[in-house]
C-alpha atoms as a PDB file:
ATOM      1  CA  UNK A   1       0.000   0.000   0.000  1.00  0.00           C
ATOM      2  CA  UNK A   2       1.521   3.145  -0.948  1.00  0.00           C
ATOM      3  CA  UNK A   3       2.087   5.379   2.408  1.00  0.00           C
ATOM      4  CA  UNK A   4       3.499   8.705   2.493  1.00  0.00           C
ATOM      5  CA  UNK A   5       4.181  12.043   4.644  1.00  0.00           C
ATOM      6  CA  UNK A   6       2.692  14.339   1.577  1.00  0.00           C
ATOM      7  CA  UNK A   7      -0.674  15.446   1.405  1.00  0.00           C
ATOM      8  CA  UNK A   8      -1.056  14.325  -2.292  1.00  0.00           C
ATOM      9  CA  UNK A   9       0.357  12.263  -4.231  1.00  0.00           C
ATOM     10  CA  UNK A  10       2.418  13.296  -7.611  1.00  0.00           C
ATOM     11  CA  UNK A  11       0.315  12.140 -10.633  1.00  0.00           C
ATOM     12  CA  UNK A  12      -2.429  10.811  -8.774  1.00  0.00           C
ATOM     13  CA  UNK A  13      -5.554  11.952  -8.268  1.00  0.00           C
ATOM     14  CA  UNK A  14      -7.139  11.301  -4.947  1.00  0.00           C
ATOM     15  CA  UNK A  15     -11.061   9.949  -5.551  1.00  0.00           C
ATOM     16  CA  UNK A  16     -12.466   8.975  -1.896  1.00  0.00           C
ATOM     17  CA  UNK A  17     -11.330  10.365   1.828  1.00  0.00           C
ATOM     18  CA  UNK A  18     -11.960   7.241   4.043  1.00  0.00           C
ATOM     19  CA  UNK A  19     -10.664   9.034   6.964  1.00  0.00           C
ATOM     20  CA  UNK A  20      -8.198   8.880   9.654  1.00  0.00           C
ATOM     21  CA  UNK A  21      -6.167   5.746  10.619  1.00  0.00           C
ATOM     22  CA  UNK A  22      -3.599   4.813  13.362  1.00  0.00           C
ATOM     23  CA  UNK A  23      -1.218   2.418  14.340  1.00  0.00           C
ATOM     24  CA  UNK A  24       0.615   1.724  17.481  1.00  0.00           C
ATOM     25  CA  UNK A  25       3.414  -0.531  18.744  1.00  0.00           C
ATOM     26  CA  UNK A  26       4.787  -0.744  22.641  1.00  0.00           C
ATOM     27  CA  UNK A  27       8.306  -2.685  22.867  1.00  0.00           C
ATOM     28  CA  UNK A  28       9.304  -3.851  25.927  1.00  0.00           C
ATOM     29  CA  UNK A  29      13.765  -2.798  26.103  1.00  0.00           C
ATOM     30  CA  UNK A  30      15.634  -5.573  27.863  1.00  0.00           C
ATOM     31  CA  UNK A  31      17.207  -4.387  30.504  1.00  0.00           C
ATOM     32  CA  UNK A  32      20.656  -6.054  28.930  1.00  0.00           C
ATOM     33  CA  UNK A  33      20.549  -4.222  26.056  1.00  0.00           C
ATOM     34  CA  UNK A  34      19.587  -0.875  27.877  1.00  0.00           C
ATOM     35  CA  UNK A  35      22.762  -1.521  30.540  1.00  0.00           C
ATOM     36  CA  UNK A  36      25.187  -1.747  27.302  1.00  0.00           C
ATOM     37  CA  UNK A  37      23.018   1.087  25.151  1.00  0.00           C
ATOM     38  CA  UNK A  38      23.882   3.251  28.511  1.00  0.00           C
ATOM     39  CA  UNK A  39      27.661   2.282  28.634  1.00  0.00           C
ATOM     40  CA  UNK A  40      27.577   3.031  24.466  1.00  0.00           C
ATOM     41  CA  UNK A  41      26.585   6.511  24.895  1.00  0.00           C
ATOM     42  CA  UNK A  42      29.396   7.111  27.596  1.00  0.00           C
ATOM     43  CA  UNK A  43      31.787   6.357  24.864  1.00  0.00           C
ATOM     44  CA  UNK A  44      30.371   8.183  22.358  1.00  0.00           C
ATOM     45  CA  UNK A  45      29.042   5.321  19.820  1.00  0.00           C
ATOM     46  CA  UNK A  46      25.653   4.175  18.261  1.00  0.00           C
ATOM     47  CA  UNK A  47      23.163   2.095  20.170  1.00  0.00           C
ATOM     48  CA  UNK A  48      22.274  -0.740  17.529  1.00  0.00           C
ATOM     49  CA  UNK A  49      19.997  -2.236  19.844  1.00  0.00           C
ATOM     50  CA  UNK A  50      17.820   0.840  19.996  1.00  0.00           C
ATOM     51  CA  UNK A  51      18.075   1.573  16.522  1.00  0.00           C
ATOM     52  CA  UNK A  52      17.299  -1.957  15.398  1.00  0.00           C
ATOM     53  CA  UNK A  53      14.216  -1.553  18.051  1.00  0.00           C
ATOM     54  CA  UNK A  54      12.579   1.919  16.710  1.00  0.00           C
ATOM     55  CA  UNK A  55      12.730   0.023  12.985  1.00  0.00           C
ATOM     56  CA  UNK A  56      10.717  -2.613  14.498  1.00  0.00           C
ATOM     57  CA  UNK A  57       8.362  -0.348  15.983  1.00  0.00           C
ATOM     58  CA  UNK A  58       8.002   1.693  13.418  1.00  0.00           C
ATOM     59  CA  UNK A  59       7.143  -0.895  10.679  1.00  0.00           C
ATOM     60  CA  UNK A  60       4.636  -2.775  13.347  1.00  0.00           C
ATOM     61  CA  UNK A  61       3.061   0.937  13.553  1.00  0.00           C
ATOM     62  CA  UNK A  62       2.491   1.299  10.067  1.00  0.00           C
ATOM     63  CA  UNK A  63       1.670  -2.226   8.851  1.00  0.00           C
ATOM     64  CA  UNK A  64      -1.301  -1.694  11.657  1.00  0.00           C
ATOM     65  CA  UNK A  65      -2.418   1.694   9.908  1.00  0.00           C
ATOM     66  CA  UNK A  66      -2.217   0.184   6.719  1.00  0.00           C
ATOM     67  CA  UNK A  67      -4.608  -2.765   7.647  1.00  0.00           C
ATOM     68  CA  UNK A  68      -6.942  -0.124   8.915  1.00  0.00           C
ATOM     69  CA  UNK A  69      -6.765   1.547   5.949  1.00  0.00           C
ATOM     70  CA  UNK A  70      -7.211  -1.695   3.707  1.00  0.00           C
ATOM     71  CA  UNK A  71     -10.222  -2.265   5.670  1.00  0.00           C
ATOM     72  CA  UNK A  72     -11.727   0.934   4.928  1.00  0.00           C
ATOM     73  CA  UNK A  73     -11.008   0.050   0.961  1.00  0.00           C
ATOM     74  CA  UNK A  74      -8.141   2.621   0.803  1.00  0.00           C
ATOM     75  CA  UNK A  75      -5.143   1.835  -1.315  1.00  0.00           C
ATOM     76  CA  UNK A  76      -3.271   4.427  -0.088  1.00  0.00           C
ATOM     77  CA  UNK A  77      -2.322   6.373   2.918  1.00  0.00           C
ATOM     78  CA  UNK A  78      -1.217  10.012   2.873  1.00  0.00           C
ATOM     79  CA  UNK A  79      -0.222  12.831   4.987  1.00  0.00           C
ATOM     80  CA  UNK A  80       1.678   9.744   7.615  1.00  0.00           C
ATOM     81  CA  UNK A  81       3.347  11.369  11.019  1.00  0.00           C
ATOM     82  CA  UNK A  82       5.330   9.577  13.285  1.00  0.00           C
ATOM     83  CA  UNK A  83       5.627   9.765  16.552  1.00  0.00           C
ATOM     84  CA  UNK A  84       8.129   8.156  18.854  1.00  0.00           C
ATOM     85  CA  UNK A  85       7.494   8.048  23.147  1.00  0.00           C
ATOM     86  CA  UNK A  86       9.267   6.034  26.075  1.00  0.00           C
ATOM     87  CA  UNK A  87       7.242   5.029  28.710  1.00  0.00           C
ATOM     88  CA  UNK A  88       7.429   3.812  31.959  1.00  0.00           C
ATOM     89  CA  UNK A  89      10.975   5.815  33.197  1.00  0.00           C
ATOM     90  CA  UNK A  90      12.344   4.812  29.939  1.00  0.00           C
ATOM     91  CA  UNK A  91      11.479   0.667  30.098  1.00  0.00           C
ATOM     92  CA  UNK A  92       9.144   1.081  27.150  1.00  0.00           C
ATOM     93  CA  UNK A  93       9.402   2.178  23.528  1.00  0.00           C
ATOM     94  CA  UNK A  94       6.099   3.439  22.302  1.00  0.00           C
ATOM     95  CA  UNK A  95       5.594   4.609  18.113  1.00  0.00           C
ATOM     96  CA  UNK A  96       2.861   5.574  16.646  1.00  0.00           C
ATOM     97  CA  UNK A  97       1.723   5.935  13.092  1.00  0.00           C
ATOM     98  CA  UNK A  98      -1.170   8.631  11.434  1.00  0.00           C
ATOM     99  CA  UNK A  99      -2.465   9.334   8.594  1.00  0.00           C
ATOM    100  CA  UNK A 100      -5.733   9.584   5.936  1.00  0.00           C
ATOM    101  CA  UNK A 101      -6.530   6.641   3.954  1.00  0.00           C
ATOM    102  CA  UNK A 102      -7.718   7.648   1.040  1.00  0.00           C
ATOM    103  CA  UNK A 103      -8.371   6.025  -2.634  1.00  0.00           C
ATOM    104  CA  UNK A 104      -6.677   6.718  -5.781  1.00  0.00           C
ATOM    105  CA  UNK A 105      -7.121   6.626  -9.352  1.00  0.00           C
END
């Protein structure tokens, strides 16, 4: 399903507004990974544990806003924001995903 942060879409023209759909994931962080994340950013490197778990989240966020949309009868999804939130004193990754399903030509 095409998804995207624009309004419109380029060379398409948009025929039904089915309305708004979401998506959410909550990931649990081991507490492994967040000890060595913590002793990463004392040194000055990447966490690849996080990153690895904000991809995760964010595609679980979006496939679930794209089955809403589906169900609606979109094809498409447009105007998408993402928004990322820890929860819990940082134990819990939260993303969520927004947007208008729409239909288009």
């Amino acid at each position: 399903m095409l998804t995207l942060t624009t309004p419109v879409i380029d060379g398409k023209k948009i025929l039904n507004y089915h309305g708004i759909v979401s998506g959410e994931a909550i990931l649990g962080a081991n507490i492994f990974r967040d000890l060595f994340a913590g002793i990463r950013d004392i040194v000055g490197g990447r966490s690849a544990a996080y990153e690895k778990e904000l991809r995760r989240a964010k595609a679980i966020a979006i496939e679930e806003m794209q089955q809403e949309a589906y169900s609606m009868g979109a094809n498409a999804v447009v105007a998408v924001d993402l928004d990322y939130e820890t929860i819990g004193k940082g134990t819990m990754l939260m993303v969520s995903a927004s947007g208008t399903a729409v239909t288009v030509e």
